[in-house]
PDB file of N, CA and C in Angstrom:
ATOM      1  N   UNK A   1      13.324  53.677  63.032  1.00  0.00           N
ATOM      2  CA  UNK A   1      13.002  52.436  63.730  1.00  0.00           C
ATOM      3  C   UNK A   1      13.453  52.561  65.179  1.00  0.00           C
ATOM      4  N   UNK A   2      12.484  52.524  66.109  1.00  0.00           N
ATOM      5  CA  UNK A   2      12.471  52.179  67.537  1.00  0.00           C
ATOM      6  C   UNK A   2      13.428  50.880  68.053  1.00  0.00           C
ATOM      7  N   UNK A   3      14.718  51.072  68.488  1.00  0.00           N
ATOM      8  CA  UNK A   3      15.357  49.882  68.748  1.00  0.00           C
ATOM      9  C   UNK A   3      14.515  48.917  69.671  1.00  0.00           C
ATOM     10  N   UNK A   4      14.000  49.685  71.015  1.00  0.00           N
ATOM     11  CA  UNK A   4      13.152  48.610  71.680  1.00  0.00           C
ATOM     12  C   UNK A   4      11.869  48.220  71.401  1.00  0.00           C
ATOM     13  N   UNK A   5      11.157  48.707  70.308  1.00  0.00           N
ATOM     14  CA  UNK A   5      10.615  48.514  69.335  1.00  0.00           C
ATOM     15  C   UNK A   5      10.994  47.129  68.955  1.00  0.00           C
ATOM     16  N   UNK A   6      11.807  47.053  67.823  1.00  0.00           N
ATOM     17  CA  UNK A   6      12.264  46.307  67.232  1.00  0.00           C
ATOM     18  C   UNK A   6      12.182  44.811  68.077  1.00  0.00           C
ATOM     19  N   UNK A   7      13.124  45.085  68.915  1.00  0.00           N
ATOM     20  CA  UNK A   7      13.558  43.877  69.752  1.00  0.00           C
ATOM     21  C   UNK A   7      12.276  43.352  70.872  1.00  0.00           C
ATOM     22  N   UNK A   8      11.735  43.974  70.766  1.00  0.00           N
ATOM     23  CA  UNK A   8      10.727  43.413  71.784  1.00  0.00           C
ATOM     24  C   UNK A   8       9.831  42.325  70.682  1.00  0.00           C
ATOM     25  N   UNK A   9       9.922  42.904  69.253  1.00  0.00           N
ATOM     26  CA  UNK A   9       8.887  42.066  68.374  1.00  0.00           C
ATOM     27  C   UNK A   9       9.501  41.253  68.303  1.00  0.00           C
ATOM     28  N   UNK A  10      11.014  40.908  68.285  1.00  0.00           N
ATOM     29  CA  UNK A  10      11.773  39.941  67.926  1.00  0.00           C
ATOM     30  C   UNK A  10      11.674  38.764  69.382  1.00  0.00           C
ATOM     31  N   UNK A  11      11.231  39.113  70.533  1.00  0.00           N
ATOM     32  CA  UNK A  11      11.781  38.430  71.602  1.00  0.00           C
ATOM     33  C   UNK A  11      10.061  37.356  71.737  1.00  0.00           C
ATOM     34  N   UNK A  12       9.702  37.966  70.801  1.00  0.00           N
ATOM     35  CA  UNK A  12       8.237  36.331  71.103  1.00  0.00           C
ATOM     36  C   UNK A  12       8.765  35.227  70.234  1.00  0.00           C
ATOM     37  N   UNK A  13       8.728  33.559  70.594  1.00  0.00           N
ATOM     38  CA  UNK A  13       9.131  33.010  69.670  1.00  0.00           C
ATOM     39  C   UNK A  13       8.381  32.795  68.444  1.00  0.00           C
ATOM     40  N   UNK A  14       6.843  32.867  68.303  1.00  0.00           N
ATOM     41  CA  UNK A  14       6.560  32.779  67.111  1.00  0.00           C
ATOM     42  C   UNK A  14       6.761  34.032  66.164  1.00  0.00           C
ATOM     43  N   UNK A  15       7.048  35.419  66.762  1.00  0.00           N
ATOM     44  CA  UNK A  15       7.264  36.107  65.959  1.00  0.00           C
ATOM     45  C   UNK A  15       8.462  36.142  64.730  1.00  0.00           C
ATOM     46  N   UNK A  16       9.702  35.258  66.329  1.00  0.00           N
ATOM     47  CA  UNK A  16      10.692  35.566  65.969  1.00  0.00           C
ATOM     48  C   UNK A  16      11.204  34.316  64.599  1.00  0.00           C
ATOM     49  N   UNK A  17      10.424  32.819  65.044  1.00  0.00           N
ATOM     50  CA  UNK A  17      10.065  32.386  63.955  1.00  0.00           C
ATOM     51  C   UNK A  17       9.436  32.645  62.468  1.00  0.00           C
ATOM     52  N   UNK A  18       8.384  33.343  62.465  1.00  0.00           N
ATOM     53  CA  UNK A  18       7.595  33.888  61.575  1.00  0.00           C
ATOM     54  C   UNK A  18       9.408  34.999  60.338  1.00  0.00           C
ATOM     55  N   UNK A  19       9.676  35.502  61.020  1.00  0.00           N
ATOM     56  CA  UNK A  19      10.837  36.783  60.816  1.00  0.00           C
ATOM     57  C   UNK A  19      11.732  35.922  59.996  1.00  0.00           C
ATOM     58  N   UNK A  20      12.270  34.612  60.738  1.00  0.00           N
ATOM     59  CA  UNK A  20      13.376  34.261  60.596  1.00  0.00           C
ATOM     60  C   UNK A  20      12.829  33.147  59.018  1.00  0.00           C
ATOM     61  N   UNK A  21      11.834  32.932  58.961  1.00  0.00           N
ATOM     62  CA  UNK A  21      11.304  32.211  57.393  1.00  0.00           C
ATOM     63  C   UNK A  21      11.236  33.597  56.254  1.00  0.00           C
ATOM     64  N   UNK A  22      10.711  34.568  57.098  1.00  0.00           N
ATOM     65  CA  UNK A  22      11.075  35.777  55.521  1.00  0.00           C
ATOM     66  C   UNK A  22      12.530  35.855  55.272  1.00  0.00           C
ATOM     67  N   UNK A  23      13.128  36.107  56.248  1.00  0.00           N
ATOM     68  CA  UNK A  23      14.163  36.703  56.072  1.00  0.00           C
ATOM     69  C   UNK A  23      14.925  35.330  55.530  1.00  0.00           C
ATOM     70  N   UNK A  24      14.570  34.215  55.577  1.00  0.00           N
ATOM     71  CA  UNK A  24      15.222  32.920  54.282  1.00  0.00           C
ATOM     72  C   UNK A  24      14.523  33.018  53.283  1.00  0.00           C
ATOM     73  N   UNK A  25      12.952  33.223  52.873  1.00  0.00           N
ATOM     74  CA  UNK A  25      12.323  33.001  51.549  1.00  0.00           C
ATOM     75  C   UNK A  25      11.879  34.024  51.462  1.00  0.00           C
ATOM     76  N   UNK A  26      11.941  35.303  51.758  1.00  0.00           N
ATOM     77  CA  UNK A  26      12.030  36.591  50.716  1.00  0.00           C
ATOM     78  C   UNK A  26      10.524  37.288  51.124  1.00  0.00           C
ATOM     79  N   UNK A  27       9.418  36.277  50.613  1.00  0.00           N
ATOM     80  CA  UNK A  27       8.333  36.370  50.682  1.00  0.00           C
ATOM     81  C   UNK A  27       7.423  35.640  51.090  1.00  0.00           C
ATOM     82  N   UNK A  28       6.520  35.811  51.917  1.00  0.00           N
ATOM     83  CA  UNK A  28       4.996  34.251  52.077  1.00  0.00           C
ATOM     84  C   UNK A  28       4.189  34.756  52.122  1.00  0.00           C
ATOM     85  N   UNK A  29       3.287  33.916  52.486  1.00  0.00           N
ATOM     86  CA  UNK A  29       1.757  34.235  52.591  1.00  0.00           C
ATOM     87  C   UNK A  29       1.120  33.500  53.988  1.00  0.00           C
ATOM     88  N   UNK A  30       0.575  34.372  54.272  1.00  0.00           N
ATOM     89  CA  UNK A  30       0.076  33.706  55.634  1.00  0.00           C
ATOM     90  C   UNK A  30      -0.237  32.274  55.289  1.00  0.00           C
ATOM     91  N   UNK A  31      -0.616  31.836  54.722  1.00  0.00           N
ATOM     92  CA  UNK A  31      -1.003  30.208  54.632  1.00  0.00           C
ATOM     93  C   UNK A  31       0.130  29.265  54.340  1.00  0.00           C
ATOM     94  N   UNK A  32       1.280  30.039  54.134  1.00  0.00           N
ATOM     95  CA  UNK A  32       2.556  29.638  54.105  1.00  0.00           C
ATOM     96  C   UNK A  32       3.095  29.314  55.383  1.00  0.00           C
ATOM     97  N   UNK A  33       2.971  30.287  55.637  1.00  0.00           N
ATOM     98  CA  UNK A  33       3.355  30.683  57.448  1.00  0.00           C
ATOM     99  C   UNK A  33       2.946  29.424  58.636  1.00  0.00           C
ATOM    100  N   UNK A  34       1.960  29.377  57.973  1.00  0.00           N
ATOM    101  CA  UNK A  34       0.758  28.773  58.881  1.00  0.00           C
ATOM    102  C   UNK A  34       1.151  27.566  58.943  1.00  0.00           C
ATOM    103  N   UNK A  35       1.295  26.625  57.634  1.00  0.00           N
ATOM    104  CA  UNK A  35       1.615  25.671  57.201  1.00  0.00           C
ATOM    105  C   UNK A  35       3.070  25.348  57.678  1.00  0.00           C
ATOM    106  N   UNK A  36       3.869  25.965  57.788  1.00  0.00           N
ATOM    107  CA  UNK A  36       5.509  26.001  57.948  1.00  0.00           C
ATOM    108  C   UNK A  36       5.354  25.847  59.123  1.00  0.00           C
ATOM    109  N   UNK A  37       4.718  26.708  60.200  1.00  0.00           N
ATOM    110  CA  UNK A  37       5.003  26.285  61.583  1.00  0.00           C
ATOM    111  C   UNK A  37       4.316  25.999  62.501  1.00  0.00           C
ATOM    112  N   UNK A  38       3.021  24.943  61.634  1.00  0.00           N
ATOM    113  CA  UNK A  38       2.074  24.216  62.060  1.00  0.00           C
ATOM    114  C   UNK A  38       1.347  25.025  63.291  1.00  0.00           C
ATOM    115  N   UNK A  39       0.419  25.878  62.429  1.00  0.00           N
ATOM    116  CA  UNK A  39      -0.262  26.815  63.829  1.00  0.00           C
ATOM    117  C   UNK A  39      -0.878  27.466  62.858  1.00  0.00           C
ATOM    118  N   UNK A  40      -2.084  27.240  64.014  1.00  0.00           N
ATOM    119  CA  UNK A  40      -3.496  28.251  63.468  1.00  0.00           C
ATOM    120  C   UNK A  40      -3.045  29.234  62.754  1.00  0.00           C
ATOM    121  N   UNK A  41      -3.898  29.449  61.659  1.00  0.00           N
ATOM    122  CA  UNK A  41      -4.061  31.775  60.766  1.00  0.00           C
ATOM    123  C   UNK A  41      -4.161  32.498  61.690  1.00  0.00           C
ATOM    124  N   UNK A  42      -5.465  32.211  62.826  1.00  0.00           N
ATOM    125  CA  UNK A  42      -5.692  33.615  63.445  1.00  0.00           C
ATOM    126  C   UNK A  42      -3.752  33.959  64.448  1.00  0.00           C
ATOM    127  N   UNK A  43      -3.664  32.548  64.645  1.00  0.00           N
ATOM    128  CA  UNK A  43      -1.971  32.835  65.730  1.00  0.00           C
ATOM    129  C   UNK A  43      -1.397  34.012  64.853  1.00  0.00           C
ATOM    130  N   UNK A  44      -0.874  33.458  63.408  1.00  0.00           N
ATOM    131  CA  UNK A  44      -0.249  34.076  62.852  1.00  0.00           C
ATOM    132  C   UNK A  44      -0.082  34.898  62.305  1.00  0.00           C
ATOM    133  N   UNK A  45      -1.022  35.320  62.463  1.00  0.00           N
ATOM    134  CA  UNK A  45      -1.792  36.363  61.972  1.00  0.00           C
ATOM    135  C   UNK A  45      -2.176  37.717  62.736  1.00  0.00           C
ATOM    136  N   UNK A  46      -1.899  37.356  63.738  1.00  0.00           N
ATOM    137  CA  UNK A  46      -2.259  38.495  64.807  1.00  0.00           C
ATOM    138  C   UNK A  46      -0.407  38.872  65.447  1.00  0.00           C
ATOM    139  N   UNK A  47       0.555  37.520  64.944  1.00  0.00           N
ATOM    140  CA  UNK A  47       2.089  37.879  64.942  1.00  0.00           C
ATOM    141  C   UNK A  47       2.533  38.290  64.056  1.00  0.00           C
ATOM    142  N   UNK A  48       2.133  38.931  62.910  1.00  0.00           N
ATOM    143  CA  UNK A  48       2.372  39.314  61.731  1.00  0.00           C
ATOM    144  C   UNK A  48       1.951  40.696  62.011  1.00  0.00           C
ATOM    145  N   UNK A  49       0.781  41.059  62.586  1.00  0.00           N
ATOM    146  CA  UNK A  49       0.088  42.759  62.996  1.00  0.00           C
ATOM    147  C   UNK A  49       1.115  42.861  63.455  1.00  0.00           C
ATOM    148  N   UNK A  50       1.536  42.291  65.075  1.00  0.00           N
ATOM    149  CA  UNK A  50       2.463  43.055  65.957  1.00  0.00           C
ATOM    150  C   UNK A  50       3.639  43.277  65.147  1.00  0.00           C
ATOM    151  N   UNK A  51       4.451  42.413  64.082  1.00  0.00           N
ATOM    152  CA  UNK A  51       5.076  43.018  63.754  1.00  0.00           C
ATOM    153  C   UNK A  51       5.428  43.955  62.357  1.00  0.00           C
ATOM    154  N   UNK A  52       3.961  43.897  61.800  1.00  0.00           N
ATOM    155  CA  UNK A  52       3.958  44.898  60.722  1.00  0.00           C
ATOM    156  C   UNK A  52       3.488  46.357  61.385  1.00  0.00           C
ATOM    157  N   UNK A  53       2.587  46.028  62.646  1.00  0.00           N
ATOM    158  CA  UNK A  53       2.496  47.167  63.271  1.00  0.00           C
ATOM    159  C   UNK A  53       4.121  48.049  64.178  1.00  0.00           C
ATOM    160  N   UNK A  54       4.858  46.974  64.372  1.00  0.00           N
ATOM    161  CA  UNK A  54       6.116  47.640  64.610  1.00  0.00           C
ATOM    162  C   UNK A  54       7.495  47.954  63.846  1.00  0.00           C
ATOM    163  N   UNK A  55       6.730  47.857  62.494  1.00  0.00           N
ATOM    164  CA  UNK A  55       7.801  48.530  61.277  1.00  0.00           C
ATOM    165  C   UNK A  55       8.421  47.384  61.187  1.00  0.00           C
ATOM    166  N   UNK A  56       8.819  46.005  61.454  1.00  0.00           N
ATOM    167  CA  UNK A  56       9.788  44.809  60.309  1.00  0.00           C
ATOM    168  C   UNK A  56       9.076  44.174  59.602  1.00  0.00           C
ATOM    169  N   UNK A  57       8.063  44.221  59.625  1.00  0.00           N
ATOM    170  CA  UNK A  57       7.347  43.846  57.947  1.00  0.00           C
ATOM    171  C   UNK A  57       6.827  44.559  57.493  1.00  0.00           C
ATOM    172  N   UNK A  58       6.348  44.629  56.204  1.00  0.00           N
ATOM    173  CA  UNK A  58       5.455  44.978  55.061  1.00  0.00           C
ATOM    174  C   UNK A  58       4.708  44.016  54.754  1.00  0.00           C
ATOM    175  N   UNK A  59       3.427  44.826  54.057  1.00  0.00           N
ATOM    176  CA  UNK A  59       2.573  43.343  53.534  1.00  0.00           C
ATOM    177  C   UNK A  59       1.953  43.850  52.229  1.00  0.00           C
ATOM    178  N   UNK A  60       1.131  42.532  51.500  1.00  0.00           N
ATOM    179  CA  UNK A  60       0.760  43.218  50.294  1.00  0.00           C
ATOM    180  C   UNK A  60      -0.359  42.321  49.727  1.00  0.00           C
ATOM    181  N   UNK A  61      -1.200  43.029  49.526  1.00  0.00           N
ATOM    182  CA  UNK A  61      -2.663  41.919  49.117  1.00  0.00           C
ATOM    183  C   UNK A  61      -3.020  41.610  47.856  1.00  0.00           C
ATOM    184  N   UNK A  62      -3.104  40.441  47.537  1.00  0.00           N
ATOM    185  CA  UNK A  62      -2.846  40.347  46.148  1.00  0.00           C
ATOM    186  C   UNK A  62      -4.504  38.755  46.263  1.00  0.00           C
ATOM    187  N   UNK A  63      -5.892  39.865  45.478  1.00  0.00           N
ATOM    188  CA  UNK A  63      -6.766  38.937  46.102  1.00  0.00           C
ATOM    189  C   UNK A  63      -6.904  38.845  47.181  1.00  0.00           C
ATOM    190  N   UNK A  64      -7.619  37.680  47.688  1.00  0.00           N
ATOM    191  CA  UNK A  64      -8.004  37.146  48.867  1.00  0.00           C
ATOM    192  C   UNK A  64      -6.653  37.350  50.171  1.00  0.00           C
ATOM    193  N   UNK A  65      -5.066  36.631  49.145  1.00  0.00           N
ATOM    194  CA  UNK A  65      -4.190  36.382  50.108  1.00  0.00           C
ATOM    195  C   UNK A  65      -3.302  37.602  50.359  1.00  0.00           C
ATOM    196  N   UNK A  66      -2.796  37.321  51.589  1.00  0.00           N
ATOM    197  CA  UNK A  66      -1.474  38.838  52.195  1.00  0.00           C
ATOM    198  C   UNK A  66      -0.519  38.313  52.240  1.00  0.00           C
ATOM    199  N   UNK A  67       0.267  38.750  51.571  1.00  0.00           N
ATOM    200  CA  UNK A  67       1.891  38.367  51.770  1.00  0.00           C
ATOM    201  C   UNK A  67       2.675  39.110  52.670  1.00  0.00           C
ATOM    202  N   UNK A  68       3.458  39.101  53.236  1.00  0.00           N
ATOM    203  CA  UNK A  68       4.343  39.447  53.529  1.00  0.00           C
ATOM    204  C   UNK A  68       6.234  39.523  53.754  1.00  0.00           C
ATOM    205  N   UNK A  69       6.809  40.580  53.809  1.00  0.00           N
ATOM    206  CA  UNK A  69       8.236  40.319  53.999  1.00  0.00           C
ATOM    207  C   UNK A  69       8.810  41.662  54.843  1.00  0.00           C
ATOM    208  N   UNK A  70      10.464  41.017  55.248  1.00  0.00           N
ATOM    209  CA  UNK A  70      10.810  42.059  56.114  1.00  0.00           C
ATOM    210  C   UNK A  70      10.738  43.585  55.166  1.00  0.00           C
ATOM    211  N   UNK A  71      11.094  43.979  56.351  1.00  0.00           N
ATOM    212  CA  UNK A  71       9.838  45.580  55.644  1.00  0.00           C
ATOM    213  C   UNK A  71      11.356  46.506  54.569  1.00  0.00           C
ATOM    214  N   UNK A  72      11.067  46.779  53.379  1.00  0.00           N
ATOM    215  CA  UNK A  72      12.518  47.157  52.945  1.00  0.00           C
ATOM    216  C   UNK A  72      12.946  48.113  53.400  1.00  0.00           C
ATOM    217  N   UNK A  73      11.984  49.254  54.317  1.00  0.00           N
ATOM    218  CA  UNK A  73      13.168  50.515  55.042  1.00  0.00           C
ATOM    219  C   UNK A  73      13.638  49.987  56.046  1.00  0.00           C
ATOM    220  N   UNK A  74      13.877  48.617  56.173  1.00  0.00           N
ATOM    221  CA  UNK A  74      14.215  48.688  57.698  1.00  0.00           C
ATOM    222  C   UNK A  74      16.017  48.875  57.751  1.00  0.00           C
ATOM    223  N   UNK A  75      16.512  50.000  58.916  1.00  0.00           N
ATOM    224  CA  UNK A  75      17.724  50.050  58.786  1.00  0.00           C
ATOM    225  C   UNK A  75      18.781  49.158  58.892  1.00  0.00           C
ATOM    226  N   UNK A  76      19.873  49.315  58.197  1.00  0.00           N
ATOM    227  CA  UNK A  76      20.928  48.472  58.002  1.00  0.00           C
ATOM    228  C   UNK A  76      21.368  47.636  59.093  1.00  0.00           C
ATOM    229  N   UNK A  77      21.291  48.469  59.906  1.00  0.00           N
ATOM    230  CA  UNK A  77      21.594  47.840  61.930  1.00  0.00           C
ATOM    231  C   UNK A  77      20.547  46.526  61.765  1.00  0.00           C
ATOM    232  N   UNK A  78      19.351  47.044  61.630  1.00  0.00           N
ATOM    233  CA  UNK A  78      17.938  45.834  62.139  1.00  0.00           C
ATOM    234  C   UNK A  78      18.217  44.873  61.364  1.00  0.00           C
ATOM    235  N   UNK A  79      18.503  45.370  60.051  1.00  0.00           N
ATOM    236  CA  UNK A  79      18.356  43.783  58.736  1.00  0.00           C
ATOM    237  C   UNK A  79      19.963  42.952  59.094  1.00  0.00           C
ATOM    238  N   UNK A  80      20.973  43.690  59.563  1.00  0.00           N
ATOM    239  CA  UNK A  80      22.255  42.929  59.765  1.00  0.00           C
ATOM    240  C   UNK A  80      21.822  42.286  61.159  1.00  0.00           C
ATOM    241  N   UNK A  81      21.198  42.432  62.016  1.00  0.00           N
ATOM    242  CA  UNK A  81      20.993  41.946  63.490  1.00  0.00           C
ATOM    243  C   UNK A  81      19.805  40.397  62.900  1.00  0.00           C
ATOM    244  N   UNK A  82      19.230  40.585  61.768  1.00  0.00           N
ATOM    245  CA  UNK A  82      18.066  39.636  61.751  1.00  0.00           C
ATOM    246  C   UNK A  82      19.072  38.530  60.665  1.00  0.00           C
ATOM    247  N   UNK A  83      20.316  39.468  59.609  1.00  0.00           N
ATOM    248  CA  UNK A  83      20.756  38.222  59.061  1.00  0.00           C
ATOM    249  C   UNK A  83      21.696  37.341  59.737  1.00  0.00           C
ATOM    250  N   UNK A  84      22.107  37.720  60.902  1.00  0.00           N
ATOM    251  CA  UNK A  84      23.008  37.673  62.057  1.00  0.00           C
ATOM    252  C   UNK A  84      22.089  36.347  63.112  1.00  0.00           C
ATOM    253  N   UNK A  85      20.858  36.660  62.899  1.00  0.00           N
ATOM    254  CA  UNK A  85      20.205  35.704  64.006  1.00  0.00           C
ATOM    255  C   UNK A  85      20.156  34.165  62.983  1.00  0.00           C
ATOM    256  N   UNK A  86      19.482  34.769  61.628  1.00  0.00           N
ATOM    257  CA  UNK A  86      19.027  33.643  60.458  1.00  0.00           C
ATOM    258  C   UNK A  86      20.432  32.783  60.740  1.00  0.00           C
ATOM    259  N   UNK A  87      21.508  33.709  60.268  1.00  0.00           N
ATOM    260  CA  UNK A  87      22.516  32.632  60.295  1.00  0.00           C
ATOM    261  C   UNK A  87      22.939  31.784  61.609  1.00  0.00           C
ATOM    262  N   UNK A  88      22.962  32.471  62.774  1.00  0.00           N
ATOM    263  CA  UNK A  88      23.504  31.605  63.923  1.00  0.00           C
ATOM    264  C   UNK A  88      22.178  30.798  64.365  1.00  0.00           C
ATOM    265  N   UNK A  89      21.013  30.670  64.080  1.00  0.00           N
ATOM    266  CA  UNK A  89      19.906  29.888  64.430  1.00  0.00           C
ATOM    267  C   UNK A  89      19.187  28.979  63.533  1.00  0.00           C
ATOM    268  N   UNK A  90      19.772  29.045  62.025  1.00  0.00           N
ATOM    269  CA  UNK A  90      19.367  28.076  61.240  1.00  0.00           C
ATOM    270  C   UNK A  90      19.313  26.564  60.976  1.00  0.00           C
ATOM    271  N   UNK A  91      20.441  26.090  61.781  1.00  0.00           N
ATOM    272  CA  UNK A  91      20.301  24.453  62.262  1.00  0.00           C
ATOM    273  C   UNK A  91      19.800  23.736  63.211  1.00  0.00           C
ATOM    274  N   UNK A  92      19.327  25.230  63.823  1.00  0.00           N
ATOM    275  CA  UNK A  92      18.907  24.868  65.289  1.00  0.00           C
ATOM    276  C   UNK A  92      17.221  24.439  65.488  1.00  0.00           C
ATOM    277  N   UNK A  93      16.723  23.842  66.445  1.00  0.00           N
ATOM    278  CA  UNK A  93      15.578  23.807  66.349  1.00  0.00           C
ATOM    279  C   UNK A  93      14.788  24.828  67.547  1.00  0.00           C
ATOM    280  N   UNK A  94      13.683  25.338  66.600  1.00  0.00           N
ATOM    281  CA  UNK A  94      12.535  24.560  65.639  1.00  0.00           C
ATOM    282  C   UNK A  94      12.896  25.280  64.367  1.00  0.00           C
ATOM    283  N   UNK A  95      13.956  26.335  64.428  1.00  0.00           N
ATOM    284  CA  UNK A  95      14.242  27.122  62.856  1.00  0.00           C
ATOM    285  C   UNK A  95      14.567  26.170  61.634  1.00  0.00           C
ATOM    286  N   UNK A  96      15.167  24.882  61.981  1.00  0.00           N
ATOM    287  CA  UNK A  96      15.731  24.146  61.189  1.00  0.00           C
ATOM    288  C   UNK A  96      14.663  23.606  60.314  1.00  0.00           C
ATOM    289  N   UNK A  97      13.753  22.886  61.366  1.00  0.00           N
ATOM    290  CA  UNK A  97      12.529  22.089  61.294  1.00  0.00           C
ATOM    291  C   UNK A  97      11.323  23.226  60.069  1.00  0.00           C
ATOM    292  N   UNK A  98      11.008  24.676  60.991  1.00  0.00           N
ATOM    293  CA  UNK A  98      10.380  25.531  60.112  1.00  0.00           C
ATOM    294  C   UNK A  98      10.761  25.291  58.300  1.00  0.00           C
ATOM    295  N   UNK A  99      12.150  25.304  58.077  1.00  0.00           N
ATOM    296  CA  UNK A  99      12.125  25.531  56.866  1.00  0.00           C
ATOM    297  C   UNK A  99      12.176  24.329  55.899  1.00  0.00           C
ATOM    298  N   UNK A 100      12.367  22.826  56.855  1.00  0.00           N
ATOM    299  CA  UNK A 100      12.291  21.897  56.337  1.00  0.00           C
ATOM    300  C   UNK A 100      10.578  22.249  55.444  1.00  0.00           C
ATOM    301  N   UNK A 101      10.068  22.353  56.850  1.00  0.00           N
ATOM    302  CA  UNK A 101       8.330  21.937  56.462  1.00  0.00           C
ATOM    303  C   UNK A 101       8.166  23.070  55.351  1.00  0.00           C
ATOM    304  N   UNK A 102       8.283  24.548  55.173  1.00  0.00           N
ATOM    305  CA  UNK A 102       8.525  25.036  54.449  1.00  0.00           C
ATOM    306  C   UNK A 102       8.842  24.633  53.065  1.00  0.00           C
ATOM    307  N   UNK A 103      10.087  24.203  52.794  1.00  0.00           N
ATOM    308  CA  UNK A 103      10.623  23.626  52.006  1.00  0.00           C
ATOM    309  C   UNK A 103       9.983  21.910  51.426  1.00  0.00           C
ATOM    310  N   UNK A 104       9.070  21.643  51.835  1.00  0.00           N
ATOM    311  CA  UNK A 104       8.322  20.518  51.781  1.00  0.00           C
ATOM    312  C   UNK A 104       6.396  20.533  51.527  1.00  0.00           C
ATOM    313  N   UNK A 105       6.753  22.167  51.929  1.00  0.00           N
ATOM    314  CA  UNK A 105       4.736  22.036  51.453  1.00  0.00           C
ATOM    315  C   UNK A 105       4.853  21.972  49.873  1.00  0.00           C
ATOM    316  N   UNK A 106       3.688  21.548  49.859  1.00  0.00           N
ATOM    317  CA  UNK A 106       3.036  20.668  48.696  1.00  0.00           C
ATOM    318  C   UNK A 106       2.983  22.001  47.491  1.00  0.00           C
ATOM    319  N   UNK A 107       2.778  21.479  46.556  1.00  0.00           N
ATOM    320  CA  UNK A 107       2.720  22.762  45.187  1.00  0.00           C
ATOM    321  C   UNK A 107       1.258  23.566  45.302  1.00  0.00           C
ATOM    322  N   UNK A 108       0.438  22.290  45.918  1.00  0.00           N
ATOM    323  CA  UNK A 108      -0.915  22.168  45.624  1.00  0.00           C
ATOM    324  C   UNK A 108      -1.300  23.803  46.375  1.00  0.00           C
ATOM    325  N   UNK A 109      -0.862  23.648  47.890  1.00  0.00           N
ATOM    326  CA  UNK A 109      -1.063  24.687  48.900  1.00  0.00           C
ATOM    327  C   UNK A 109       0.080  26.201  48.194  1.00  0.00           C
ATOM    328  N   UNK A 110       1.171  25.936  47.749  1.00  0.00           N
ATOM    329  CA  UNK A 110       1.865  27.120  46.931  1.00  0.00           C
ATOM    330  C   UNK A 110       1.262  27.576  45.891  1.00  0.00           C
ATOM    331  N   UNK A 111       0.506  26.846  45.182  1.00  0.00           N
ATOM    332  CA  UNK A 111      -0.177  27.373  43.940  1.00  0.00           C
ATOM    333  C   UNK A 111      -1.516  28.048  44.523  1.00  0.00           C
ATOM    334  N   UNK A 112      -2.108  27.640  45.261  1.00  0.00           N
ATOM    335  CA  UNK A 112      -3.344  27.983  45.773  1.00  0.00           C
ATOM    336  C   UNK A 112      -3.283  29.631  46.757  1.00  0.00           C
ATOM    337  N   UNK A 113      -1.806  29.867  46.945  1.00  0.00           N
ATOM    338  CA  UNK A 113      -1.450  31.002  48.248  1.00  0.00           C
ATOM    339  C   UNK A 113      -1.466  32.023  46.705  1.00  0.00           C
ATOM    340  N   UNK A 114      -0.645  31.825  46.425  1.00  0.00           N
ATOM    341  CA  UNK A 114      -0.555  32.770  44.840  1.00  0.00           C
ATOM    342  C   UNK A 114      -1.404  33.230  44.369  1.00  0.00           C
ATOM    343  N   UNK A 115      -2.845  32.300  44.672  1.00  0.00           N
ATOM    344  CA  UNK A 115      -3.781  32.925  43.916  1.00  0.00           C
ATOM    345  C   UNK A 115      -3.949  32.498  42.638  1.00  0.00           C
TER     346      UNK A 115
END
């Protein structure tokens, strides 16, 4: 892993948003994503390339939908620097807010991402 790599994907805020909801719920789906931080697919979707194209995510297609999560080779340095951000930025806004809405979408839209 490219440190300035890394950090450059981290320094957009929707990326760094997008990062900071895997790295609390493990796994989503773009329509998760989408929904959580009220913004267009194509947005999020094209912040999800940059950073699956720069090694901190993985993704995985299951059907129609892509999931994604932080990527599991990523080194110990990167994943302690991202649980390091989760924790000092989690009350804060809009991270706070992200996981409210998160934590508040409907079953209807969770059952439907699943497939």
């Amino acid at each position: 892993m490219n440190p300035e790599r890394f950090f450059r994907a981290l320094s957009d805020p929707t990326r760094l948003r997008c990062l900071l909801l895997l790295q609390r719920a493990g796994e989503l789906c773009v329509c998760e994503l989408t929904e959580a931080l009220e913004m267009m697919q194509p947005k999020i979707s094209r912040h999800l390339a940059s950073l699956r194209e720069a090694g901190v995510v993985s993704d995985r297609r299951d059907g129609l939908w892509v999931f994604y999560r932080v990527h599991p080779d990523l080194p110990a340095w990167a994943r302690k620097v991202l649980a390091e951000t989760l924790s000092g930025l989690e009350t804060q806004a809009p991270y706070a807010q992200d996981a409210q809405h998160l934590a508040g979408m409907s079953d209807r839209l969770r059952q439907s991402c699943a497939g």
